[in-house]
N, C-alpha and C. Protein backbone atom coordinates (compact mmCIF):
# COMPACT_ATOMS: atom_id res chain seq x y z
N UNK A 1 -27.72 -15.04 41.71
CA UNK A 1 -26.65 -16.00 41.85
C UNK A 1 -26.54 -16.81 40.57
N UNK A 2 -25.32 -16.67 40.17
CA UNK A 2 -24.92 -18.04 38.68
C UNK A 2 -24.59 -18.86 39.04
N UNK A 3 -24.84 -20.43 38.56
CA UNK A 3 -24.66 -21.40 38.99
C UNK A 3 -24.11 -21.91 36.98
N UNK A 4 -22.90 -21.48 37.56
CA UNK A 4 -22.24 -22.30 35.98
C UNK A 4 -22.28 -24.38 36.22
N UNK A 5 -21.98 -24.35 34.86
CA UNK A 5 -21.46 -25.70 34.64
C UNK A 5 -20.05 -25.54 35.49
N UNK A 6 -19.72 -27.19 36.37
CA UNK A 6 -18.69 -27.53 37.24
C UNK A 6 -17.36 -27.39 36.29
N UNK A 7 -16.64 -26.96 36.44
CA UNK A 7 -15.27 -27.42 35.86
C UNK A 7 -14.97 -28.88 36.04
N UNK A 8 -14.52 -28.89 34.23
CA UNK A 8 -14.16 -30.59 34.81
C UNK A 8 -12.51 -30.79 34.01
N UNK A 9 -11.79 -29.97 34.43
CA UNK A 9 -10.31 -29.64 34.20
C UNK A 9 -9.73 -29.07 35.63
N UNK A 10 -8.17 -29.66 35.74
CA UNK A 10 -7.55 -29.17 37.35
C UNK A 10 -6.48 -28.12 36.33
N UNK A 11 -6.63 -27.43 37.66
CA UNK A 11 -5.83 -25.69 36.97
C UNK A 11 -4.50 -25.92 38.22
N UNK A 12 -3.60 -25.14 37.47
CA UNK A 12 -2.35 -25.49 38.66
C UNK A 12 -2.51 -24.86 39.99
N UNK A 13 -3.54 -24.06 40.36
CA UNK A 13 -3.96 -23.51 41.63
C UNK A 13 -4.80 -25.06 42.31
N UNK A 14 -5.18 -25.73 41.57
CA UNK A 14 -5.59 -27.20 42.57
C UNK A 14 -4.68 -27.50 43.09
N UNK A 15 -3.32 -28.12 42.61
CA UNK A 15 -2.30 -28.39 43.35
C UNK A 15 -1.08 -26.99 44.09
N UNK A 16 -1.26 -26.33 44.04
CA UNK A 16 -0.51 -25.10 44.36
C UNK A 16 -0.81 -25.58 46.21
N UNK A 17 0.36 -25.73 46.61
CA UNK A 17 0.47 -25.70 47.97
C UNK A 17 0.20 -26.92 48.29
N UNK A 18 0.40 -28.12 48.00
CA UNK A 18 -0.39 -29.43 48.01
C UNK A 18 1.00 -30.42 47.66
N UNK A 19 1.77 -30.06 46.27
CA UNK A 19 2.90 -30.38 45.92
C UNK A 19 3.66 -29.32 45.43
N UNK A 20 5.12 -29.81 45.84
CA UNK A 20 6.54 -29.21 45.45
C UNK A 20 6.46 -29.08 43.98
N UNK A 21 6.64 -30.54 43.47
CA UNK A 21 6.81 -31.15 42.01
C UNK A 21 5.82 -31.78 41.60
N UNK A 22 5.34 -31.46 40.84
CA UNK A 22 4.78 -32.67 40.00
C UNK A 22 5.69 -33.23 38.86
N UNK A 23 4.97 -34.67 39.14
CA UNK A 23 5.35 -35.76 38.74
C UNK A 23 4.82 -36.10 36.99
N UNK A 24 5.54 -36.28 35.86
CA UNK A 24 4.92 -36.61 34.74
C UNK A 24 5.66 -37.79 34.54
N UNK A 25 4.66 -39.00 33.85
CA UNK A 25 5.29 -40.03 33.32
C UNK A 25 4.51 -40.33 31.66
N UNK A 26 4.68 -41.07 30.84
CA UNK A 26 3.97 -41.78 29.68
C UNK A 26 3.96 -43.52 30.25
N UNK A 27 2.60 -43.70 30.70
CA UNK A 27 2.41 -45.30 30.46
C UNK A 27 3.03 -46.73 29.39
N UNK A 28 3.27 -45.71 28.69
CA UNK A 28 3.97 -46.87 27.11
C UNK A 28 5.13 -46.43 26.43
N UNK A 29 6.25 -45.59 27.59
CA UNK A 29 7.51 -45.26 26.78
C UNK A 29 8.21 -45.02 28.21
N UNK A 30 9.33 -44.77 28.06
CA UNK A 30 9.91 -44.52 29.35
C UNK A 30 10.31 -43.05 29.59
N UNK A 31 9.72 -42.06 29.17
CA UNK A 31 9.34 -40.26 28.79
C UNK A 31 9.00 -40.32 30.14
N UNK A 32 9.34 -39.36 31.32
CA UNK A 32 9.69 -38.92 32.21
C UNK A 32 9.90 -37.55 32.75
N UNK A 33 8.71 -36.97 33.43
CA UNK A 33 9.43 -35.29 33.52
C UNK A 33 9.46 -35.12 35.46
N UNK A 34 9.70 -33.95 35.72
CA UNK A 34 9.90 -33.32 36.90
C UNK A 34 9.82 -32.03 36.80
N UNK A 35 8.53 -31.35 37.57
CA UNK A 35 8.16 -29.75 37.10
C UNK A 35 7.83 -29.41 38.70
N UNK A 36 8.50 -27.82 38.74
CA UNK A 36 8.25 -27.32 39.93
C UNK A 36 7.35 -26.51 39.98
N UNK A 37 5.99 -26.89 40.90
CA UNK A 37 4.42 -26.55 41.23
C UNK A 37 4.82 -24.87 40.85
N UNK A 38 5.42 -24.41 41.69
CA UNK A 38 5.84 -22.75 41.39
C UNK A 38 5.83 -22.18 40.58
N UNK A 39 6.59 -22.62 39.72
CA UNK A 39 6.97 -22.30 38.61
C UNK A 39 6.11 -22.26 37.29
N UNK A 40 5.39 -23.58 37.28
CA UNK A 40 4.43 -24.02 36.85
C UNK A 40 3.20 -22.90 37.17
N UNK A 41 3.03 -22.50 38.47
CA UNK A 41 1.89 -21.34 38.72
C UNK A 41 2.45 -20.28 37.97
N UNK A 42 3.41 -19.91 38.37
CA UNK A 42 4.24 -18.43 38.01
C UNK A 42 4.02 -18.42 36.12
N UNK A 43 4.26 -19.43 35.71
CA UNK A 43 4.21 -19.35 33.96
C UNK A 43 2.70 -19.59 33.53
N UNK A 44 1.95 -20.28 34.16
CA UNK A 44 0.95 -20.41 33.66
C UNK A 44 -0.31 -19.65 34.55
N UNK A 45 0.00 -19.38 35.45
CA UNK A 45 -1.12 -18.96 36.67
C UNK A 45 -1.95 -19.69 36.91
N UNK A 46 -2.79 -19.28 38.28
CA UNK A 46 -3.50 -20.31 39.16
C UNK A 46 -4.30 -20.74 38.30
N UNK A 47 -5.03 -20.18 37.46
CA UNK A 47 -6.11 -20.78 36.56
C UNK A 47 -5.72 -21.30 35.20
N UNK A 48 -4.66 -21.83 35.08
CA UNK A 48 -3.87 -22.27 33.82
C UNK A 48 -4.56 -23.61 33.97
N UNK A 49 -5.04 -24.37 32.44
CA UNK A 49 -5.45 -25.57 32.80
C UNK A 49 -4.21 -26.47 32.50
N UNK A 50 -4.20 -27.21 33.64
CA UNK A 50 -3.22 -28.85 33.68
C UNK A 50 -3.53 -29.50 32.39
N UNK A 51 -5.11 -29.65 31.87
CA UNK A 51 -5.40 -30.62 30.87
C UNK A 51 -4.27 -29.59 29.67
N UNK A 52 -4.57 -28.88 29.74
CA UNK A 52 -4.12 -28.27 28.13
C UNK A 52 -2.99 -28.59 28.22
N UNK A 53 -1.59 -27.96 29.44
CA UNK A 53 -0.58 -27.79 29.50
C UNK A 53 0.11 -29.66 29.38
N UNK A 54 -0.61 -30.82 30.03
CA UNK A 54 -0.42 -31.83 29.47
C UNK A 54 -0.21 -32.12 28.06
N UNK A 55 -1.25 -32.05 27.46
CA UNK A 55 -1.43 -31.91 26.49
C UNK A 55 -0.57 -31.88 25.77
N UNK A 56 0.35 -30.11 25.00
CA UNK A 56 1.10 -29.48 25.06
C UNK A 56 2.18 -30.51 25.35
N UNK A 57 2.89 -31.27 26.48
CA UNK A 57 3.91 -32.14 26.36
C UNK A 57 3.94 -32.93 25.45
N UNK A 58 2.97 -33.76 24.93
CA UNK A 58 2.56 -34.51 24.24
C UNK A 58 3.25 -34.17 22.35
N UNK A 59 3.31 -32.90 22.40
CA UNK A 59 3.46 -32.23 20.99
C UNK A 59 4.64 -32.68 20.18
N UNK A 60 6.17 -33.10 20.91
CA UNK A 60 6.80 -33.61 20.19
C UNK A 60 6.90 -34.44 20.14
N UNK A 61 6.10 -35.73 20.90
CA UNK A 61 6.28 -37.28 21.09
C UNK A 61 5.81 -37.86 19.63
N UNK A 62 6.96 -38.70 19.08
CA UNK A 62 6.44 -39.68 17.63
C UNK A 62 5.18 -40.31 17.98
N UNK A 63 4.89 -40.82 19.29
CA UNK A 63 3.53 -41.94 19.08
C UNK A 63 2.37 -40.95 19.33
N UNK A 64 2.25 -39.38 19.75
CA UNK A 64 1.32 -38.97 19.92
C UNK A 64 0.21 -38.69 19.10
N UNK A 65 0.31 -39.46 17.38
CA UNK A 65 -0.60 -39.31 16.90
C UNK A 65 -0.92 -40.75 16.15
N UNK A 66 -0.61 -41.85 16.62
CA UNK A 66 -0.58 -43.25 16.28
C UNK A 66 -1.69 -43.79 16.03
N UNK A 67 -1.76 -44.44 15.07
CA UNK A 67 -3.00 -44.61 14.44
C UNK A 67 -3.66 -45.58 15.37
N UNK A 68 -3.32 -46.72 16.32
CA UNK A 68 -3.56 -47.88 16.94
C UNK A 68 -3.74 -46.93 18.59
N UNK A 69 -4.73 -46.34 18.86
CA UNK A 69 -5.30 -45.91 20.29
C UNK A 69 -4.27 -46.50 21.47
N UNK A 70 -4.36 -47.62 21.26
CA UNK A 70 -3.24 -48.56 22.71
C UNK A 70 -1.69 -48.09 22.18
N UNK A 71 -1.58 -47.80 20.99
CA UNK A 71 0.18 -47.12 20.88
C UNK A 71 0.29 -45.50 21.42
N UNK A 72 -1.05 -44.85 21.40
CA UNK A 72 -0.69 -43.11 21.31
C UNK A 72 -0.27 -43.03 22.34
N UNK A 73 0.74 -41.74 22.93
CA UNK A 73 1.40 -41.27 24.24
C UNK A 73 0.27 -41.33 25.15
N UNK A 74 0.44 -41.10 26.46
CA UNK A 74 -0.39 -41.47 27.56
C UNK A 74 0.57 -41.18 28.33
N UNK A 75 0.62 -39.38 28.44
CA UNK A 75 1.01 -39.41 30.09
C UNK A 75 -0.45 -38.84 31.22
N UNK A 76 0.16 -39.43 32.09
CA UNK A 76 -0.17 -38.87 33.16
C UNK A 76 0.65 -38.35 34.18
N UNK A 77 0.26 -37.73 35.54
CA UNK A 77 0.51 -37.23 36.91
C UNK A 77 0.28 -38.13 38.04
N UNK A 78 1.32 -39.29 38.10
CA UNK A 78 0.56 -39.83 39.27
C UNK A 78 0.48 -39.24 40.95
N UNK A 79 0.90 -38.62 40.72
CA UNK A 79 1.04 -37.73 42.48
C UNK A 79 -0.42 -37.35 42.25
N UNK A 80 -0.96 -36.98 41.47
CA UNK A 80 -2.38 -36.17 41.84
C UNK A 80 -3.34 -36.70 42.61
N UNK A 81 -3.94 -38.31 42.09
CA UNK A 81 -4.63 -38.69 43.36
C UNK A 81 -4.45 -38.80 44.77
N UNK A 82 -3.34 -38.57 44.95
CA UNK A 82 -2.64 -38.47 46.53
C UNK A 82 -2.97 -36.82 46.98
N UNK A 83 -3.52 -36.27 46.39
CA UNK A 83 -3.50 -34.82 46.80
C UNK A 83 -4.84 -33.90 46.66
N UNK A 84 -5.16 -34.70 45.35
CA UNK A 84 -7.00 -34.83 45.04
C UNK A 84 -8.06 -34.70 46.02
């Protein structure tokens, strides 16, 4: 029996069947998305990681590489702890 290290990244198969949409916002801009769970599986598959594909949004935002930590982009998913 292997006993790997825990994953400590959610893959879109965590929420698959849990939510319709997920929800994206940025804490310090008013950047806003709406993505359908499905779809989201279907392009990335069940084991696609959320962290990366976050991430990845992040790529064309001006503040995402701001020198002052409290200015850089900051999104999150708030639906997730509701489903967690």
């Amino acid at each position: 029996m292997t006993t790997g290290m825990p994953r400590t990244y959610l893959t879109f198969g965590d929420i698959d069947g849990k939510l319709d949409v997920l929800n994206v916002e940025c804490t310090r801009c008013p950047r806003r998305g709406r993505y359908n769970v499905a779809s989201l599986v279907a392009k990335h598959g069940r084991n696609g990681s959320m962290t990366k594909w976050v991430s990845g949004l992040k790529g064309d935002c001006p503040k995402r590489d701001a020198n002052d930590l409290r200015d850089r982009c900051d999104l999150i998913c708030p639906d997730l702890p509701k489903v967690l």
